[in-house]
ModelCIF file with pLDDT and N, C-alpha, C, O atoms, coordinates in Angstrom:
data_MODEL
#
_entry.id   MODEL 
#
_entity.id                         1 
_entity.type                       polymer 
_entity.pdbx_number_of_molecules   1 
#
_entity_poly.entity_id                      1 
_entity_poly.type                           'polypeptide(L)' 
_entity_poly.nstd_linkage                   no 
_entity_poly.nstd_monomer                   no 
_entity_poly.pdbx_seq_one_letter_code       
;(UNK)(UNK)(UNK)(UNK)(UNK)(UNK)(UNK)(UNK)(UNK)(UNK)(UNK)(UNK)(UNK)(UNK)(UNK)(UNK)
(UNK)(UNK)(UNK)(UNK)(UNK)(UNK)(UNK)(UNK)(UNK)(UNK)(UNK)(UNK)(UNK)(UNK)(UNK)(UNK)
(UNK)(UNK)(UNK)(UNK)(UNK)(UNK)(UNK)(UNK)(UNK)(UNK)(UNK)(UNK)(UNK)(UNK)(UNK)(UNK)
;
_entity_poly.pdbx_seq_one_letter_code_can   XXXXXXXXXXXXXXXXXXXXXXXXXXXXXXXXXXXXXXXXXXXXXXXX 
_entity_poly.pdbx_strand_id                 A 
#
loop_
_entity_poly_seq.entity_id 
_entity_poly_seq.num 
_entity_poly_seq.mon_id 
_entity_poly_seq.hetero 
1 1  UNK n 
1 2  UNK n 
1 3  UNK n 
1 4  UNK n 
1 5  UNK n 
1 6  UNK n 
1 7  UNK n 
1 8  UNK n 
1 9  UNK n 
1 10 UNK n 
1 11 UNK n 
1 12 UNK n 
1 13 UNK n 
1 14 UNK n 
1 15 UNK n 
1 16 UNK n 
1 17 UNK n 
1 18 UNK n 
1 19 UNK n 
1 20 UNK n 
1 21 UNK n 
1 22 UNK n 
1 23 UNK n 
1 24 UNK n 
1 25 UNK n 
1 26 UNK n 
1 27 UNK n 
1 28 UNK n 
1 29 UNK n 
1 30 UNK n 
1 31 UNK n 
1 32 UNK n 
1 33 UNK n 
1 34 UNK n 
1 35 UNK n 
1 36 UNK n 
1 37 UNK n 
1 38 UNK n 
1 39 UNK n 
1 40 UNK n 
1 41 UNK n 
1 42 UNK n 
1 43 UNK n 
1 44 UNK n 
1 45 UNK n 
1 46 UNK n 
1 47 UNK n 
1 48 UNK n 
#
_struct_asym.id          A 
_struct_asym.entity_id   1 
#
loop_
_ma_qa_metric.id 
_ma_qa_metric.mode 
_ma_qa_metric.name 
_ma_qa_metric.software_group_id 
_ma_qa_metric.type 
1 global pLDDT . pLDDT 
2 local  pLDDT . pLDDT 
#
_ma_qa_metric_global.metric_id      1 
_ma_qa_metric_global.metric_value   97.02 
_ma_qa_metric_global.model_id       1 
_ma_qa_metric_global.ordinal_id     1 
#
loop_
_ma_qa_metric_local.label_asym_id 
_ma_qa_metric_local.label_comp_id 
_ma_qa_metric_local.label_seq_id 
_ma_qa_metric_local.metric_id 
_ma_qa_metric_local.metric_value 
_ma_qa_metric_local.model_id 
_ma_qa_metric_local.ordinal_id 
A UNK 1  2 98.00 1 1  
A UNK 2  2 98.00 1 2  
A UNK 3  2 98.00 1 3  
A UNK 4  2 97.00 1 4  
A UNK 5  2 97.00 1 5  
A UNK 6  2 96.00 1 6  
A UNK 7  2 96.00 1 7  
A UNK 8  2 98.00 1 8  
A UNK 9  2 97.00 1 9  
A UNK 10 2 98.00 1 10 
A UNK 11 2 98.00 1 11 
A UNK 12 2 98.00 1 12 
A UNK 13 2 98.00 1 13 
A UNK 14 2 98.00 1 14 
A UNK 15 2 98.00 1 15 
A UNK 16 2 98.00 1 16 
A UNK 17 2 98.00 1 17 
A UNK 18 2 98.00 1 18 
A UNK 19 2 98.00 1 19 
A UNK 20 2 98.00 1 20 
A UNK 21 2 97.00 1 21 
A UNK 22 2 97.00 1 22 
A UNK 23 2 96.00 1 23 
A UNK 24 2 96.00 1 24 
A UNK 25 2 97.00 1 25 
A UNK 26 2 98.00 1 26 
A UNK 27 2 98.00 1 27 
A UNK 28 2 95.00 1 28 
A UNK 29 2 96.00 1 29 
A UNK 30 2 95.00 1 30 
A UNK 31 2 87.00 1 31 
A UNK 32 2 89.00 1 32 
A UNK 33 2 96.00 1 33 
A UNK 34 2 98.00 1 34 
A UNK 35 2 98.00 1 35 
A UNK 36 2 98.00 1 36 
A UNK 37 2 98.00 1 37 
A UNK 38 2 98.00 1 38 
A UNK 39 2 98.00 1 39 
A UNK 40 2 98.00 1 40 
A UNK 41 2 98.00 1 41 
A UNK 42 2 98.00 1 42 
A UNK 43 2 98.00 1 43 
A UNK 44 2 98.00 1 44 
A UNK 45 2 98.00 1 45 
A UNK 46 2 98.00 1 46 
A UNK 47 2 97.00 1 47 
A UNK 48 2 96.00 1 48 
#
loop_
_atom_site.group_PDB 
_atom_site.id 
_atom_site.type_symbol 
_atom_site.label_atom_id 
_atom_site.label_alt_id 
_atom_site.label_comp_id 
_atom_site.label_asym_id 
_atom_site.label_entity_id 
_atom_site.label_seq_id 
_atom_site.pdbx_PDB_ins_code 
_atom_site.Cartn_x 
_atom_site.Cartn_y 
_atom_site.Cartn_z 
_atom_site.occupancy 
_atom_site.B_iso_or_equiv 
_atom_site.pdbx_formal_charge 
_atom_site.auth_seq_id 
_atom_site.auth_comp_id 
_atom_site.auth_asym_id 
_atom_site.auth_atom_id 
_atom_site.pdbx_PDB_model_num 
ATOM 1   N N  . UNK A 1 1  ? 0.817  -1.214  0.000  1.00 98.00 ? 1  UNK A N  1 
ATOM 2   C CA . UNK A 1 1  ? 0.000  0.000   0.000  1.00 98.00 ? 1  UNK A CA 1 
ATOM 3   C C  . UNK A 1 1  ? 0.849  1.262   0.000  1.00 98.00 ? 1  UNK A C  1 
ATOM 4   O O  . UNK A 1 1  ? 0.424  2.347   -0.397 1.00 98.00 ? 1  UNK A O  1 
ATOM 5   N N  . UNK A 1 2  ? 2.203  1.034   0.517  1.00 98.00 ? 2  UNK A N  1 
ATOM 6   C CA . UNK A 1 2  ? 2.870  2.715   0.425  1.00 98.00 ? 2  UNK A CA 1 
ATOM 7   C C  . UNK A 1 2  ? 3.754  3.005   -1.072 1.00 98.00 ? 2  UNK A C  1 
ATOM 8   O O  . UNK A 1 2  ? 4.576  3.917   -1.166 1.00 98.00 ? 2  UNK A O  1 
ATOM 9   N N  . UNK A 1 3  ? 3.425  2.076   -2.181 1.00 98.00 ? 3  UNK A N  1 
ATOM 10  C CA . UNK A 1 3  ? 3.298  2.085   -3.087 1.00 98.00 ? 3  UNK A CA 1 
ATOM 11  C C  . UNK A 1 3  ? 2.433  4.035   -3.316 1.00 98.00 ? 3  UNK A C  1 
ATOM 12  O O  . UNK A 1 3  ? 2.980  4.960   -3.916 1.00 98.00 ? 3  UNK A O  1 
ATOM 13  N N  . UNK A 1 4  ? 0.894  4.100   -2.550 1.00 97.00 ? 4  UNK A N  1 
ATOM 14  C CA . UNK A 1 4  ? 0.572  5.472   -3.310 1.00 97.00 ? 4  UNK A CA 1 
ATOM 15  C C  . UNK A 1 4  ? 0.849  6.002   -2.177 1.00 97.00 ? 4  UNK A C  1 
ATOM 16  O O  . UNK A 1 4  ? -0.132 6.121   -1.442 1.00 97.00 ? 4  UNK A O  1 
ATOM 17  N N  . UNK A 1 5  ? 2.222  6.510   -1.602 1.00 97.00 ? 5  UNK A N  1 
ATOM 18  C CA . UNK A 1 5  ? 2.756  7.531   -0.966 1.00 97.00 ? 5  UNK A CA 1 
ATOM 19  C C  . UNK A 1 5  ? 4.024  8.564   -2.065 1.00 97.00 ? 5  UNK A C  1 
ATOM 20  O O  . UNK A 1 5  ? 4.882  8.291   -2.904 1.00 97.00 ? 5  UNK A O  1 
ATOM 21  N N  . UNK A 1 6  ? 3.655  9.400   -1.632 1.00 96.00 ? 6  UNK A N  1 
ATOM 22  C CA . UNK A 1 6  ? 4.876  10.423  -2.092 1.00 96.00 ? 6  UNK A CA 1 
ATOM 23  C C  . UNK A 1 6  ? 6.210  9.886   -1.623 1.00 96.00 ? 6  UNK A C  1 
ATOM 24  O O  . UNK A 1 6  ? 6.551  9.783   -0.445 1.00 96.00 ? 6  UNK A O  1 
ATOM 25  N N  . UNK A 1 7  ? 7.142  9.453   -3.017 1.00 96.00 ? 7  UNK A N  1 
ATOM 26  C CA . UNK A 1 7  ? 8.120  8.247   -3.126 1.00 96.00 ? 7  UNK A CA 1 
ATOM 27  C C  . UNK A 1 7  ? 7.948  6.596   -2.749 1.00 96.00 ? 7  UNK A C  1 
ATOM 28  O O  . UNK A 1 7  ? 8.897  5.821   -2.630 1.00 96.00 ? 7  UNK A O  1 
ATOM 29  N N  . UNK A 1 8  ? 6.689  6.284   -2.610 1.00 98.00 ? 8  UNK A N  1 
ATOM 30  C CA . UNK A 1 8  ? 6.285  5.269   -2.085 1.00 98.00 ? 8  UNK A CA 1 
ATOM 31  C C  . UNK A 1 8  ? 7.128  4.240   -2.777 1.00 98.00 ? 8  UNK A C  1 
ATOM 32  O O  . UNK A 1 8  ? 7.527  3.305   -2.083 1.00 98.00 ? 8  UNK A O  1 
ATOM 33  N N  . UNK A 1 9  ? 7.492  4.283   -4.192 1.00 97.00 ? 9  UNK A N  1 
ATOM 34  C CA . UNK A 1 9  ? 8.322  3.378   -5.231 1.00 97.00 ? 9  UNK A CA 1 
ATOM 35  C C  . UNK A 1 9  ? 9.386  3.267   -4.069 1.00 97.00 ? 9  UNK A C  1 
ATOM 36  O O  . UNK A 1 9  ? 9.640  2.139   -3.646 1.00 97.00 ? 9  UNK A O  1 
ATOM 37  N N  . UNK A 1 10 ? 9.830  4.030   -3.690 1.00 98.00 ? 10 UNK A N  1 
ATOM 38  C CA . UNK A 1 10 ? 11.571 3.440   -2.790 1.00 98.00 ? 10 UNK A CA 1 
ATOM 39  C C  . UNK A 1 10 ? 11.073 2.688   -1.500 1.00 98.00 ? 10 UNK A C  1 
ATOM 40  O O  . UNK A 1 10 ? 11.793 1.740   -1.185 1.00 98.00 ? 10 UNK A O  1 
ATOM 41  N N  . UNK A 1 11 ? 10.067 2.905   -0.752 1.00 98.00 ? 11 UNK A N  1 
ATOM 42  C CA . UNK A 1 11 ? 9.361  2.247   0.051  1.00 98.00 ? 11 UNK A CA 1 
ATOM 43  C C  . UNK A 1 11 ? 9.525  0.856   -0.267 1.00 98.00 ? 11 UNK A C  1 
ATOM 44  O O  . UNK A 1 11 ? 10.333 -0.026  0.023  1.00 98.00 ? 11 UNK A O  1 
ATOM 45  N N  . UNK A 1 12 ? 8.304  0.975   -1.080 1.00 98.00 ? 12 UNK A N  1 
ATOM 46  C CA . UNK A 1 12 ? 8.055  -0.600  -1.501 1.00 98.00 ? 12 UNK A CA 1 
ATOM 47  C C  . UNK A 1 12 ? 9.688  -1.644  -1.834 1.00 98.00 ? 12 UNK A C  1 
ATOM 48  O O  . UNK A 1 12 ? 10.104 -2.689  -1.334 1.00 98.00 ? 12 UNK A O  1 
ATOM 49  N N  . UNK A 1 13 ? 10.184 -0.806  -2.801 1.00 98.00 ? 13 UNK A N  1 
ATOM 50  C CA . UNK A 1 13 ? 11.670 -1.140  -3.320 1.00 98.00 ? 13 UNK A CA 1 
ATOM 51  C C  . UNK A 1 13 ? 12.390 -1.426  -1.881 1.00 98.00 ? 13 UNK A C  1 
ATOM 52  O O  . UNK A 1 13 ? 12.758 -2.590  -1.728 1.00 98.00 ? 13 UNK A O  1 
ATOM 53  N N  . UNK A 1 14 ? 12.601 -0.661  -0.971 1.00 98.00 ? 14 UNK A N  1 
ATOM 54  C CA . UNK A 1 14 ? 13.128 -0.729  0.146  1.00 98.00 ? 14 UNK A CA 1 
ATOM 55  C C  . UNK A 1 14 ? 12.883 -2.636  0.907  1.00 98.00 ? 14 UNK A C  1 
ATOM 56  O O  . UNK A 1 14 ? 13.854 -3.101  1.505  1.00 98.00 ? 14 UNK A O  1 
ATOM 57  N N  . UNK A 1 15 ? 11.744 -3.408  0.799  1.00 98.00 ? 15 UNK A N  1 
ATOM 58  C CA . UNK A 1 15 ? 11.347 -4.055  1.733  1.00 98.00 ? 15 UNK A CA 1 
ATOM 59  C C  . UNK A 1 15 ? 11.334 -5.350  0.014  1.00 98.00 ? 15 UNK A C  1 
ATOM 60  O O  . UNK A 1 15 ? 10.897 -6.481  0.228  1.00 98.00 ? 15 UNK A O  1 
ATOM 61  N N  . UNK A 1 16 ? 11.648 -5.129  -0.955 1.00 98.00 ? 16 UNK A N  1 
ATOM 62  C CA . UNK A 1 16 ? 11.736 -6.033  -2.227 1.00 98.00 ? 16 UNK A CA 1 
ATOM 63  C C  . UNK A 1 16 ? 13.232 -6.372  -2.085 1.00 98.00 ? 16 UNK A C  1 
ATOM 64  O O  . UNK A 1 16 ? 13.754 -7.477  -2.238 1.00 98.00 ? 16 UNK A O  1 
ATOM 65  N N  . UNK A 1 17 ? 13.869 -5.105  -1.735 1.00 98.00 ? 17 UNK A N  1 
ATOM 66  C CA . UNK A 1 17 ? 15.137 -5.438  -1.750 1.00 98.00 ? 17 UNK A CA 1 
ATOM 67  C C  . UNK A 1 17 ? 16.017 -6.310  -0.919 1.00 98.00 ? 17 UNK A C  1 
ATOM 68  O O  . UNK A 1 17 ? 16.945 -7.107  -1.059 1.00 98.00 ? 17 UNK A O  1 
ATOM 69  N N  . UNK A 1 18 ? 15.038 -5.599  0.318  1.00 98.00 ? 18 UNK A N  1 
ATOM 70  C CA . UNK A 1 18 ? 15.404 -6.692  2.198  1.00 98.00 ? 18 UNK A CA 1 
ATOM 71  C C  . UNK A 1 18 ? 15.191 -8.445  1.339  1.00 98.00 ? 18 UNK A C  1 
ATOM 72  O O  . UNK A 1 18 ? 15.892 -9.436  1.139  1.00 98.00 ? 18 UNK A O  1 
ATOM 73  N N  . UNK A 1 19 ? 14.154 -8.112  1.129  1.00 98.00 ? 19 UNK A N  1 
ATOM 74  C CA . UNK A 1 19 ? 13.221 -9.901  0.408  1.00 98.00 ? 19 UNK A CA 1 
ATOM 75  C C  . UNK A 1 19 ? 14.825 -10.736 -0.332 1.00 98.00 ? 19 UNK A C  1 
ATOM 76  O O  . UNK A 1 19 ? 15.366 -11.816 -0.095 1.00 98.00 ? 19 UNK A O  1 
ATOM 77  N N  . UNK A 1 20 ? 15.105 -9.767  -1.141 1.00 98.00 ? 20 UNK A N  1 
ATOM 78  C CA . UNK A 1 20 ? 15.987 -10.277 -2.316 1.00 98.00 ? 20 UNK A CA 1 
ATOM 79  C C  . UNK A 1 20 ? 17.438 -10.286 -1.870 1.00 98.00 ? 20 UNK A C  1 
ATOM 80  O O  . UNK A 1 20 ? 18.377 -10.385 -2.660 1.00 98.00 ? 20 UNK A O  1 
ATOM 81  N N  . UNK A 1 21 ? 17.610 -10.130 -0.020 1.00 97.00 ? 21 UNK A N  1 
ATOM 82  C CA . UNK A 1 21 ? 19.013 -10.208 0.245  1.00 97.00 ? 21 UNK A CA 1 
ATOM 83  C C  . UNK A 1 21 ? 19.747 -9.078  0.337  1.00 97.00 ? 21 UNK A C  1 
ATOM 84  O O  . UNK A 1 21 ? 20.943 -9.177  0.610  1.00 97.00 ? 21 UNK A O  1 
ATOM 85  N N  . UNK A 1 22 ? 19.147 -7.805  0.122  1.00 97.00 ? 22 UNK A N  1 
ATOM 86  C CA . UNK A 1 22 ? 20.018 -6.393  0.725  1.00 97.00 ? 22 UNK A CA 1 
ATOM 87  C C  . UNK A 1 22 ? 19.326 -5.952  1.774  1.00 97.00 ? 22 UNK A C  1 
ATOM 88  O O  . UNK A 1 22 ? 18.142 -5.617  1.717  1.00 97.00 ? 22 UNK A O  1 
ATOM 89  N N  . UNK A 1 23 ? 19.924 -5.935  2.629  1.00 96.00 ? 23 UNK A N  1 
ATOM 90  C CA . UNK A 1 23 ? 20.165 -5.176  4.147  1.00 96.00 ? 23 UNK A CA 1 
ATOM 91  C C  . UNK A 1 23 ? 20.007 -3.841  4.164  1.00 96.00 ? 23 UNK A C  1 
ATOM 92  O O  . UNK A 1 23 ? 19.310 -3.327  5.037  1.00 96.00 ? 23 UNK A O  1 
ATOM 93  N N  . UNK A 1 24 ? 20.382 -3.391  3.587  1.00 96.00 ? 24 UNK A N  1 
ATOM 94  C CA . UNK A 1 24 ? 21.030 -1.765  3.647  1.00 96.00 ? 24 UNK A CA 1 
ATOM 95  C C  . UNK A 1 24 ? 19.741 -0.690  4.048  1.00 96.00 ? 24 UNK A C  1 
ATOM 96  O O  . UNK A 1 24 ? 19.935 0.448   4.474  1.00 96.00 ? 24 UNK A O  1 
ATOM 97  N N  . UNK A 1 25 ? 18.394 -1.298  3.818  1.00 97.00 ? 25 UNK A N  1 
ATOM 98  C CA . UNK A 1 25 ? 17.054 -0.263  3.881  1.00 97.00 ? 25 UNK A CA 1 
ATOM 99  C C  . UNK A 1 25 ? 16.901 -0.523  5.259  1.00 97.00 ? 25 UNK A C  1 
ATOM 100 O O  . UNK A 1 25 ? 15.876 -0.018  5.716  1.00 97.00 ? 25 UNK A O  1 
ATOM 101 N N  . UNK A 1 26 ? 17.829 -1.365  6.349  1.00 98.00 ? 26 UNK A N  1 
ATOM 102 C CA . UNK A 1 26 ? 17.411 -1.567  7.559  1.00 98.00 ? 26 UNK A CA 1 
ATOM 103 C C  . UNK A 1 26 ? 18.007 -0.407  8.196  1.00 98.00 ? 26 UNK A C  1 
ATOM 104 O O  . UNK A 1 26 ? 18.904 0.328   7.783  1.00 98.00 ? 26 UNK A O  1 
ATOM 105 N N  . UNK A 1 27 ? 17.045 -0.363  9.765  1.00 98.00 ? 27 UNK A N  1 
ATOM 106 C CA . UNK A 1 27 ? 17.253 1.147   10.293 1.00 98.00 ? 27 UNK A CA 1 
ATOM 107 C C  . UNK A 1 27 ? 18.594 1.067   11.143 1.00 98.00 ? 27 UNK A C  1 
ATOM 108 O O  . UNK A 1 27 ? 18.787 0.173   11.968 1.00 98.00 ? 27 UNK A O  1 
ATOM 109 N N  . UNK A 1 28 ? 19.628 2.221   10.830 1.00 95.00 ? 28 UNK A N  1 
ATOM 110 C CA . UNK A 1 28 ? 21.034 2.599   10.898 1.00 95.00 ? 28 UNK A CA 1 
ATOM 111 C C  . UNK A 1 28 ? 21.168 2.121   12.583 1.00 95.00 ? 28 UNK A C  1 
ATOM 112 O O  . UNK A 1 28 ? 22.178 1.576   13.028 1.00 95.00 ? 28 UNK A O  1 
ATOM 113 N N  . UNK A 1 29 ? 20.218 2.372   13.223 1.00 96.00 ? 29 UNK A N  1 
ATOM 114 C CA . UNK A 1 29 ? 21.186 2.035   15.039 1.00 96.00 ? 29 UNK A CA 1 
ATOM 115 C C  . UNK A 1 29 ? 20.800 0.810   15.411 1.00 96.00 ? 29 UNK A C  1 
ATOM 116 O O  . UNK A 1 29 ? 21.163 0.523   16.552 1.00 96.00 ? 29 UNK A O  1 
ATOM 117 N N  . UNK A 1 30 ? 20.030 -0.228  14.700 1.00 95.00 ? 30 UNK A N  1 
ATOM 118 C CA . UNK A 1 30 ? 20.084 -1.427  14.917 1.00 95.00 ? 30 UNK A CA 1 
ATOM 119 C C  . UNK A 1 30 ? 21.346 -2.146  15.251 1.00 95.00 ? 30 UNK A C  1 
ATOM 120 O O  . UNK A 1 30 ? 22.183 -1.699  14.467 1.00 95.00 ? 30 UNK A O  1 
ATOM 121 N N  . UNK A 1 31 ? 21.992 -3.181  16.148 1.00 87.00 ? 31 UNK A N  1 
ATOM 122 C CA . UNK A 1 31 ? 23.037 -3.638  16.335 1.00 87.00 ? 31 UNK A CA 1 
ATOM 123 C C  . UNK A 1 31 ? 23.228 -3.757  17.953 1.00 87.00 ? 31 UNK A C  1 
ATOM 124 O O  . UNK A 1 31 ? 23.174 -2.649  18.485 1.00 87.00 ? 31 UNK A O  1 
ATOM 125 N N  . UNK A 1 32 ? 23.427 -4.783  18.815 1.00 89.00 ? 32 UNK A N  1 
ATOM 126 C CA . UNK A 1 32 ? 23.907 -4.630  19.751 1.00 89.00 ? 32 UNK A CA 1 
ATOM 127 C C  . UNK A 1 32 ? 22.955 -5.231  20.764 1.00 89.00 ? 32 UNK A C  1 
ATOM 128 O O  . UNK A 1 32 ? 23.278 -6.021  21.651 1.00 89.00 ? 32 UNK A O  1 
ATOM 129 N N  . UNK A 1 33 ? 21.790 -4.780  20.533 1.00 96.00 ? 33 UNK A N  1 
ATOM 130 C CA . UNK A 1 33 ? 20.823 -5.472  21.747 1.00 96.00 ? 33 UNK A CA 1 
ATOM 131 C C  . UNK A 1 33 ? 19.518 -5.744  20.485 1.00 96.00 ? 33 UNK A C  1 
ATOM 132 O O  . UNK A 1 33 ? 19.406 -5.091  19.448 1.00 96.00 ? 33 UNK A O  1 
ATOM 133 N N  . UNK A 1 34 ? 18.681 -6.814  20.903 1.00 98.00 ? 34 UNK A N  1 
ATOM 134 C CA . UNK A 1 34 ? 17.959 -6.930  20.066 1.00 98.00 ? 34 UNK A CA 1 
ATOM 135 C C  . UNK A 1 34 ? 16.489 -5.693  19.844 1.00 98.00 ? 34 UNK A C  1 
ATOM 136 O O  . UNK A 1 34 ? 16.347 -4.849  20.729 1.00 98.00 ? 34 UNK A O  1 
ATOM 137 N N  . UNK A 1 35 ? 15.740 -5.701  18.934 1.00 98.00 ? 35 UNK A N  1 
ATOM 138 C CA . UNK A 1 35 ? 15.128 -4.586  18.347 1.00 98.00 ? 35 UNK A CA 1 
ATOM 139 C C  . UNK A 1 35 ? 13.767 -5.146  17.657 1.00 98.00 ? 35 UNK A C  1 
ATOM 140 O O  . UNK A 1 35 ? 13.782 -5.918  16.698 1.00 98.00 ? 35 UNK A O  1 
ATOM 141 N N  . UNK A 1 36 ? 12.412 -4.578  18.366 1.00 98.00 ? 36 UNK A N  1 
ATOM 142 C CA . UNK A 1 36 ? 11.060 -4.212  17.782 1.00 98.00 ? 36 UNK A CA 1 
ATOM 143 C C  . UNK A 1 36 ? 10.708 -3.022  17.304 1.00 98.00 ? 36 UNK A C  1 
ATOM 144 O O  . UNK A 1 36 ? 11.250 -2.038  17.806 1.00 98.00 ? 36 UNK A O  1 
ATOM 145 N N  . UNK A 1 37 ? 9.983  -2.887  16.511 1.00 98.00 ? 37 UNK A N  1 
ATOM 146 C CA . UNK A 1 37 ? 9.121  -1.894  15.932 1.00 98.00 ? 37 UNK A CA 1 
ATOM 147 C C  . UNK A 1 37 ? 7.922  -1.782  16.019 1.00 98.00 ? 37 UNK A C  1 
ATOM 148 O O  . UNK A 1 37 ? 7.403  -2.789  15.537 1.00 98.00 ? 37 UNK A O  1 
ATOM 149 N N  . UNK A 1 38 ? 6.957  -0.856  16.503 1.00 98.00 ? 38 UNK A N  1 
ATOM 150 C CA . UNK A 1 38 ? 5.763  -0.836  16.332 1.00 98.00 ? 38 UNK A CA 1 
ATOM 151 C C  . UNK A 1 38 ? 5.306  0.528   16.034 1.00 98.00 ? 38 UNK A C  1 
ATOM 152 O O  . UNK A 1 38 ? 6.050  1.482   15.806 1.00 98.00 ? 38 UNK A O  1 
ATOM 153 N N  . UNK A 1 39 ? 3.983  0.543   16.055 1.00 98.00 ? 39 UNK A N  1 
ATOM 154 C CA . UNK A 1 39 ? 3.014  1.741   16.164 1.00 98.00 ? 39 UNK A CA 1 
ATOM 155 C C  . UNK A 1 39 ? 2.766  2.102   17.426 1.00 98.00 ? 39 UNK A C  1 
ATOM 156 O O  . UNK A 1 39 ? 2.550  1.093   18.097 1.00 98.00 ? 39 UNK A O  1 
ATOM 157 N N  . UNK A 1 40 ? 2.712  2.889   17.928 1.00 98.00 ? 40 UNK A N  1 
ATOM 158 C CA . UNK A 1 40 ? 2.449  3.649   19.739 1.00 98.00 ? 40 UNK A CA 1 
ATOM 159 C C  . UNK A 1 40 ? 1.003  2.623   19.749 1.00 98.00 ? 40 UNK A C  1 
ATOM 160 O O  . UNK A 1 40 ? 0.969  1.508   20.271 1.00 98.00 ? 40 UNK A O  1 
ATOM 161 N N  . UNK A 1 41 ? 0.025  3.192   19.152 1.00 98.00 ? 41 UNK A N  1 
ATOM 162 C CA . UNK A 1 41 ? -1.365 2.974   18.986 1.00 98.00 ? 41 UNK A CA 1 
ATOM 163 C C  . UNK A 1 41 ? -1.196 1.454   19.591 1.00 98.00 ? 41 UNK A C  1 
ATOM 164 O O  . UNK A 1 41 ? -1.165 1.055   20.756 1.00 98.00 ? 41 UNK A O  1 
ATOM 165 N N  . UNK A 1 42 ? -1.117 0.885   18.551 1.00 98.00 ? 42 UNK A N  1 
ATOM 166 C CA . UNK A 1 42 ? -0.877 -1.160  17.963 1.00 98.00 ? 42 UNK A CA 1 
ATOM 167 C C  . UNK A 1 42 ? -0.277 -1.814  19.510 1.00 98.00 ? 42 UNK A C  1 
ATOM 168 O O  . UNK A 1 42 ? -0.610 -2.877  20.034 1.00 98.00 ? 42 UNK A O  1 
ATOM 169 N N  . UNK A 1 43 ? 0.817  -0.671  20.073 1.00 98.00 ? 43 UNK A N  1 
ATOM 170 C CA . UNK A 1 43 ? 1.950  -1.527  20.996 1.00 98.00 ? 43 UNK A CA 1 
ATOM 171 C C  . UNK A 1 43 ? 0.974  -0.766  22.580 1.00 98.00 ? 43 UNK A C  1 
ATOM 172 O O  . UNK A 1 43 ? 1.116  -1.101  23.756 1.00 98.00 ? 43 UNK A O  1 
ATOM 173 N N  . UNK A 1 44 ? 0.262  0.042   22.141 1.00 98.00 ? 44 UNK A N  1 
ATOM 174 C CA . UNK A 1 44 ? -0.002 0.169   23.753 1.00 98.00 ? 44 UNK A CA 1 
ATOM 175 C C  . UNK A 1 44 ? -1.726 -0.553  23.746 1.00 98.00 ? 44 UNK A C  1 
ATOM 176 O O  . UNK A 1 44 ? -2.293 -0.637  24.835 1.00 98.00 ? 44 UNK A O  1 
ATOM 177 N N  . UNK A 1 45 ? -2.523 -1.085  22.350 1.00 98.00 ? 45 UNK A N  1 
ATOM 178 C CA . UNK A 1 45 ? -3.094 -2.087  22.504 1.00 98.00 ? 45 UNK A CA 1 
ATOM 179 C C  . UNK A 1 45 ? -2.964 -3.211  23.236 1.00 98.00 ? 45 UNK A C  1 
ATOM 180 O O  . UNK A 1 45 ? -3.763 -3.693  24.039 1.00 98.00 ? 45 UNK A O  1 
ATOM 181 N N  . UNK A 1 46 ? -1.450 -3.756  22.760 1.00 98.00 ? 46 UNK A N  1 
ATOM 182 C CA . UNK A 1 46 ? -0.989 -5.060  22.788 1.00 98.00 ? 46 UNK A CA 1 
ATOM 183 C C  . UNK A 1 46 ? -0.566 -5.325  24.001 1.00 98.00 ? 46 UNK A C  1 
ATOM 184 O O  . UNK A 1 46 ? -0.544 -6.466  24.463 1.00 98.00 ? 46 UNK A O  1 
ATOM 185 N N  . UNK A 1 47 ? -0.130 -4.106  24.726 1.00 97.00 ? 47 UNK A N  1 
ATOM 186 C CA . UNK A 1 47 ? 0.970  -4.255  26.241 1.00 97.00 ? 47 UNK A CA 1 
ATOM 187 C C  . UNK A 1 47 ? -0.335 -5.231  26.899 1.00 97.00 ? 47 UNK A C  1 
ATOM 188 O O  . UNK A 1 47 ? -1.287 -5.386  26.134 1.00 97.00 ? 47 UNK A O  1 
ATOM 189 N N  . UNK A 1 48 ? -0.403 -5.725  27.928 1.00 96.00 ? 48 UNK A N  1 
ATOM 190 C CA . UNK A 1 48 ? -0.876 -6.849  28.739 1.00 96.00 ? 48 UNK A CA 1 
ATOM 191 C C  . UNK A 1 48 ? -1.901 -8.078  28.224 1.00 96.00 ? 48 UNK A C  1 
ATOM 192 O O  . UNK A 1 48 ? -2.230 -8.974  29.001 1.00 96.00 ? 48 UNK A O  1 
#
């Protein structure tokens, strides 16, 4: 779907590319301790 965002093409490309074996669209301070992502909304649903 972020296909119809303003640059959405590098988006999408971004997570085709992860698929196809490049790393590089992953976020820069990852490393060291392990790492989630969420939405505030989604993650303060989910807490208990």
């Amino acid at each position: 779907v972020d296909l119809k965002r303003e640059g959405g093409d590098a988006a999408v490309r971004r997570t085709l590319d992860w698929l196809a074996g490049d790393s590089s669209g992953q976020e820069c301070s990852i490393g060291g301790e392990p790492a989630v992502a969420f939405n505030l909304m989604t993650l303060a649903m989910l807490v208990g």
